[in-house]
Protein backbone atom coordinates (compact mmCIF):
# COMPACT_ATOMS: atom_id res chain seq x y z
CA UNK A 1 105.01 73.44 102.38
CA UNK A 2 101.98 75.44 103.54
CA UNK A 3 102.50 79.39 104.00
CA UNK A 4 99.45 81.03 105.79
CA UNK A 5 97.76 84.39 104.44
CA UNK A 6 96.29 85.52 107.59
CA UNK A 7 92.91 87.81 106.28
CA UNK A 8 93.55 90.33 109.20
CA UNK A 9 96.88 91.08 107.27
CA UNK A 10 95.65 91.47 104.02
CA UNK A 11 95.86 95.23 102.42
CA UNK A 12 93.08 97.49 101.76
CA UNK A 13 90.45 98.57 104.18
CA UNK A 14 87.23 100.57 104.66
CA UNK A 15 86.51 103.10 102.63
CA UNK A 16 82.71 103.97 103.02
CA UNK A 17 81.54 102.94 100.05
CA UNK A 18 83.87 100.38 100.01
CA UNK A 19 85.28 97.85 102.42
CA UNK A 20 87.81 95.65 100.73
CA UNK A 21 90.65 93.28 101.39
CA UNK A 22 93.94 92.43 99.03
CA UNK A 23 95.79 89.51 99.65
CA UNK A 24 98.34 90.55 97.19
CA UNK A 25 99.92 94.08 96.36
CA UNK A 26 97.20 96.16 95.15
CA UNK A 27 96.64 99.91 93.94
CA UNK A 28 98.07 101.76 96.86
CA UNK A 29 98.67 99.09 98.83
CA UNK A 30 101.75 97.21 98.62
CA UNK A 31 103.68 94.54 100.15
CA UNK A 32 107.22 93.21 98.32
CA UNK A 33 106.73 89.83 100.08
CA UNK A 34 103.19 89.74 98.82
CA UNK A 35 102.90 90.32 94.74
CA UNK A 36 101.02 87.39 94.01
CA UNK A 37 101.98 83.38 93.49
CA UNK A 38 102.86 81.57 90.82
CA UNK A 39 99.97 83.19 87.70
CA UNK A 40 97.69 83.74 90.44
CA UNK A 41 97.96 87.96 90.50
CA UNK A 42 94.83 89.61 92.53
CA UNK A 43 92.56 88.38 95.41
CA UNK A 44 90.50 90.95 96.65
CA UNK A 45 87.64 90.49 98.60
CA UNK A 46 85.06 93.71 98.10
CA UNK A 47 81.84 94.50 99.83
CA UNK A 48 80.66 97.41 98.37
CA UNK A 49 77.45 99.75 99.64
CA UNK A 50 73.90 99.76 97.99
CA UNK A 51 73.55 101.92 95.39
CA UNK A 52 77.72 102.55 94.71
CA UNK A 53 80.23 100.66 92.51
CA UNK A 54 83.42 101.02 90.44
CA UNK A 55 83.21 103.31 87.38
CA UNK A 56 84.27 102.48 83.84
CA UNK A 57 87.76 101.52 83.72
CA UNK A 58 90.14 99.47 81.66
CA UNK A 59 92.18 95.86 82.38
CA UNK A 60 94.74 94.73 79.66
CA UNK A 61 96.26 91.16 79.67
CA UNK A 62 94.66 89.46 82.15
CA UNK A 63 92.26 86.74 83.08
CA UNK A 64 89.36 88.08 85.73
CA UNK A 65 87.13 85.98 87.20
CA UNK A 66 84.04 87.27 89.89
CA UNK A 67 82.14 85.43 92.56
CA UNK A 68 79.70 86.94 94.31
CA UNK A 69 78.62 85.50 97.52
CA UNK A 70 75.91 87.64 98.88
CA UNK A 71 73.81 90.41 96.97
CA UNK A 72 74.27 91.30 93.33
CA UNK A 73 76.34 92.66 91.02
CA UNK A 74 75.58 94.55 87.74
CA UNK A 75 78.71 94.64 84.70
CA UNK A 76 78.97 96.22 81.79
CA UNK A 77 81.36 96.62 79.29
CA UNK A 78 82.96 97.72 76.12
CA UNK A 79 82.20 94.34 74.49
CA UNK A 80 78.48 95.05 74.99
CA UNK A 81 77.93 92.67 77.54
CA UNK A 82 75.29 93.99 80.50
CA UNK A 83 74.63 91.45 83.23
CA UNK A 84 74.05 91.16 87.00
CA UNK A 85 75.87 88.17 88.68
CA UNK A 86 74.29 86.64 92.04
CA UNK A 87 75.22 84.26 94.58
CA UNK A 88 76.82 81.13 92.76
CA UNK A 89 77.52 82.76 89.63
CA UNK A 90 81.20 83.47 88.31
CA UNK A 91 82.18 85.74 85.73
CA UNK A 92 85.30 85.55 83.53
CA UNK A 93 86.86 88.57 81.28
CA UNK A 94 89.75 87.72 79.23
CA UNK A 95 91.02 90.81 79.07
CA UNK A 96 93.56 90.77 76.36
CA UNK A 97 94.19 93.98 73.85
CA UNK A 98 91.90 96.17 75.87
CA UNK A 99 88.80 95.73 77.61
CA UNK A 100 86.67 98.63 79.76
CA UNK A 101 84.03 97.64 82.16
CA UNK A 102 82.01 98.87 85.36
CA UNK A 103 80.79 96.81 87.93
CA UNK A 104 78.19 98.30 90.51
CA UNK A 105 75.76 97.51 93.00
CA UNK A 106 72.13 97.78 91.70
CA UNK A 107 70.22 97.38 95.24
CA UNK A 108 68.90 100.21 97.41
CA UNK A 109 69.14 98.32 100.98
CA UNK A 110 71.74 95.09 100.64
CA UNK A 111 75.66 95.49 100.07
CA UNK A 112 77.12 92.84 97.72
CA UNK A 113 80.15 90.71 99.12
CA UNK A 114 82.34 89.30 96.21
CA UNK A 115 85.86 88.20 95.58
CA UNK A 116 87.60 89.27 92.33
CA UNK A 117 91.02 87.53 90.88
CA UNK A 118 93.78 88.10 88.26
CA UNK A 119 95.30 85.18 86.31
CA UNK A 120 98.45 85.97 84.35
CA UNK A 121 96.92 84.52 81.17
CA UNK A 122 99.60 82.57 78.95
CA UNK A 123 100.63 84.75 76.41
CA UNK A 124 99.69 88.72 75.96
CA UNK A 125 97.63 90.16 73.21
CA UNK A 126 94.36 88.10 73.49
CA UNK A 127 91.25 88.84 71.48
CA UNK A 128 88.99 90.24 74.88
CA UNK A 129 85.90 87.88 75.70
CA UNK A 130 83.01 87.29 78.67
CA UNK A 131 81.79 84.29 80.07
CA UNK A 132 79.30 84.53 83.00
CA UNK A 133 78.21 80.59 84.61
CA UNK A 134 76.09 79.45 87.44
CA UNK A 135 77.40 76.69 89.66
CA UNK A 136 74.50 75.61 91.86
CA UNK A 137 75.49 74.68 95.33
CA UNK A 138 74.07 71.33 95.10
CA UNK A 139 76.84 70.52 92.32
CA UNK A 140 79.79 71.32 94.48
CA UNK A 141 78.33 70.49 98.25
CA UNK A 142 81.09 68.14 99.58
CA UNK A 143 83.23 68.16 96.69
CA UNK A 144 85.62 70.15 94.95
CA UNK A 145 83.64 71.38 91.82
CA UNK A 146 85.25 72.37 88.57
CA UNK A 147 84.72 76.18 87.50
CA UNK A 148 87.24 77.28 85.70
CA UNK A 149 89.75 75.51 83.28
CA UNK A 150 91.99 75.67 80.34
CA UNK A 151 89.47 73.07 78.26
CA UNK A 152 85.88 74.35 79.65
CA UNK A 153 85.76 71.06 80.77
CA UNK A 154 82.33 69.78 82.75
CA UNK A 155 80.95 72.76 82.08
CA UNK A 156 83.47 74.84 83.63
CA UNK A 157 84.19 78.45 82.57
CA UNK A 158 87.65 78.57 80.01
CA UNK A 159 90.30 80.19 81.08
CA UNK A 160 93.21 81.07 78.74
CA UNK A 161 96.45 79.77 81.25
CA UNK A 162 96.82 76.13 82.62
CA UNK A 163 94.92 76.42 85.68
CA UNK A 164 92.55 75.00 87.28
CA UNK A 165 89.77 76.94 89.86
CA UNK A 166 87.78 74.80 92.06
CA UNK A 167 84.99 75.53 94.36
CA UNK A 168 83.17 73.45 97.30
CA UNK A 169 81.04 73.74 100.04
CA UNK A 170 81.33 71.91 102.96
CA UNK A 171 79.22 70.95 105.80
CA UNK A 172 80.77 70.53 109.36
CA UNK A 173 83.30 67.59 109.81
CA UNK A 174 83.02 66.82 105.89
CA UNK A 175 86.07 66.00 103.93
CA UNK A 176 87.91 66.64 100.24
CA UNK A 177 91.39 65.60 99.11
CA UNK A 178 92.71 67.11 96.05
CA UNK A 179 95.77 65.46 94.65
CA UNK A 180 98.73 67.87 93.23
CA UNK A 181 100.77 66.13 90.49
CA UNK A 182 104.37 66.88 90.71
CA UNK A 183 105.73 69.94 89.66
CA UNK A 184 101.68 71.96 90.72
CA UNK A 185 101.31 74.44 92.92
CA UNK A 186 98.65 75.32 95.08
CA UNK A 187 96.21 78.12 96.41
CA UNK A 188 93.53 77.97 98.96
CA UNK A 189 91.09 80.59 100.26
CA UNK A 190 88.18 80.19 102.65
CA UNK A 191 85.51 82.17 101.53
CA UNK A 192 82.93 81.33 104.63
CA UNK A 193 83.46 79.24 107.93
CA UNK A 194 86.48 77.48 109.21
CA UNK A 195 88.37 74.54 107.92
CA UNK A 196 91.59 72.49 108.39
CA UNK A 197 94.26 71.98 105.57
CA UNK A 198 97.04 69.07 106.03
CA UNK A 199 96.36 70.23 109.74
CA UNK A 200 96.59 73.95 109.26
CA UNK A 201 93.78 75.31 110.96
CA UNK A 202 92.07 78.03 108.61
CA UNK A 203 89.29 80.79 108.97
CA UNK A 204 87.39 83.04 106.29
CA UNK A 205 89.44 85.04 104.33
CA UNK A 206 92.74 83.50 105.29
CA UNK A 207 94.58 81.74 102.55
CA UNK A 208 97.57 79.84 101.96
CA UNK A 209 100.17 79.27 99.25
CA UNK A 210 100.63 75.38 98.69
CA UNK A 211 104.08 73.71 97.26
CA UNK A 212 105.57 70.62 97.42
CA UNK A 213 102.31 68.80 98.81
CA UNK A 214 101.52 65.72 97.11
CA UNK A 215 97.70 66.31 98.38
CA UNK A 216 96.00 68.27 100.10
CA UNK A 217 93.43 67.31 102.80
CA UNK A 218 90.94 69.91 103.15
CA UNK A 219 88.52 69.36 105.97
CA UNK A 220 85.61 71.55 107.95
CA UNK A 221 85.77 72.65 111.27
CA UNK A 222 82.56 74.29 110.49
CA UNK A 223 79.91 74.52 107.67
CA UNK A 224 82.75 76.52 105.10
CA UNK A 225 83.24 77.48 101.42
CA UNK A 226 86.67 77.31 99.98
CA UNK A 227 87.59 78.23 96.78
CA UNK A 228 91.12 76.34 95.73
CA UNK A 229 93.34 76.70 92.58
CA UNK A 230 95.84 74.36 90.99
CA UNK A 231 98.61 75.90 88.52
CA UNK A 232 101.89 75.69 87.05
């Protein structure tokens, strides 16, 4: 079964500073029929003005992973950690007992365009980390590329829940299937461009809740970036 997240009726909105979309309930935007699926608990989609950003806050018991698509975006937080992710880099926070951290826009002319996501991790009261990892396009251009994971494995960033976060970019016409062993459920969200799944015809920022698929067939109607996870 396939149940479409249209973008243009996702929460949030402009706010100036910041222009952002929630595909899930959301600070002051809720939906009952929308409070995330399965562990996966946030998908915002932010694109926030030169010069302005989020100030130090705190996140408790949660897995958060960043992708920036266009611009940069500087972190820091309470674990010491001071960075600036760009296009193709992720960043993961295991939140655990307590973790504070800003994230902000360091350029004077360009906006940065990212998507940030929650992951119920699997038990509460986890000792906080960072990771921050690079996943050049070349690695995941027409195929779905590892970058998250309970095991870290090919390189992937660890995650602390049995999930898996994949990543590909596609050029127009190209293919993927991902097989979903029994019992796995599904999310998919186009980042960029416009794609087919099992048929369903998809466009950036819509996304779709997956169960009871055996595979999925992900194909692009256009050059696209899709960013798909597989969970309990």
């Amino acid at each position: 079964m396939l149940q479409k997240r249209p973008a243009n009726e996702r929460g949030g909105g402009d706010h100036g500073w910041l222009n952002t979309r929630h595909t899930f309930s959301f600070n002051d935007y809720y939906d009952p029929d929308y409070m995330g699926f399965r562990v996966l608990r946030v998908i915002n989609e932010d694109r926030v003005q030169p010069g302005q950003g989020f100030g130090t806050h705190g996140h408790r018991d949660m897995e958060i992973i960043s992708y920036v698509l266009e611009g940069a975006l500087a972190h820091k937080d309470s674990l010491g950690t001071g960075s600036v992710l760009r296009p193709g880099e992720f960043q993961h926070m295991t939140a655990g007992t307590g973790i504070r951290h800003s994230e902000f826009n360091p350029s004077e002319t360009e906006l940065v365009h990212f998507y940030q996501i929650w992951i119920v991790p699997e038990r509460q009261g986890l000792r906080p980390s960072y990771q921050q990892r690079a996943f050049p396009e070349d690695e995941r251009r027409g195929r779905l590329r590892v970058v998250a994971s309970p095991d870290g494995r090919d390189g992937s960033l660890t995650i602390r829940q049995d999930a898996q976060v994949f990543l590909a970019s596609l050029g127009e016409n190209q293919e993927v299937t991902h097989e979903l062993e029994r019992g796995r459920y599904a999310w998919l969200q186009v980042l960029r461009g416009a794609l087919q799944l099992n048929g369903l015809d998809l466009a950036a920022g819509d996304g779709v809740a997956v169960s009871e698929e055996p595979a999925l067939v992900i194909r692009a109607t256009k050059s696209s970036e899709v960013m798909l996870f597989d969970m309990p």
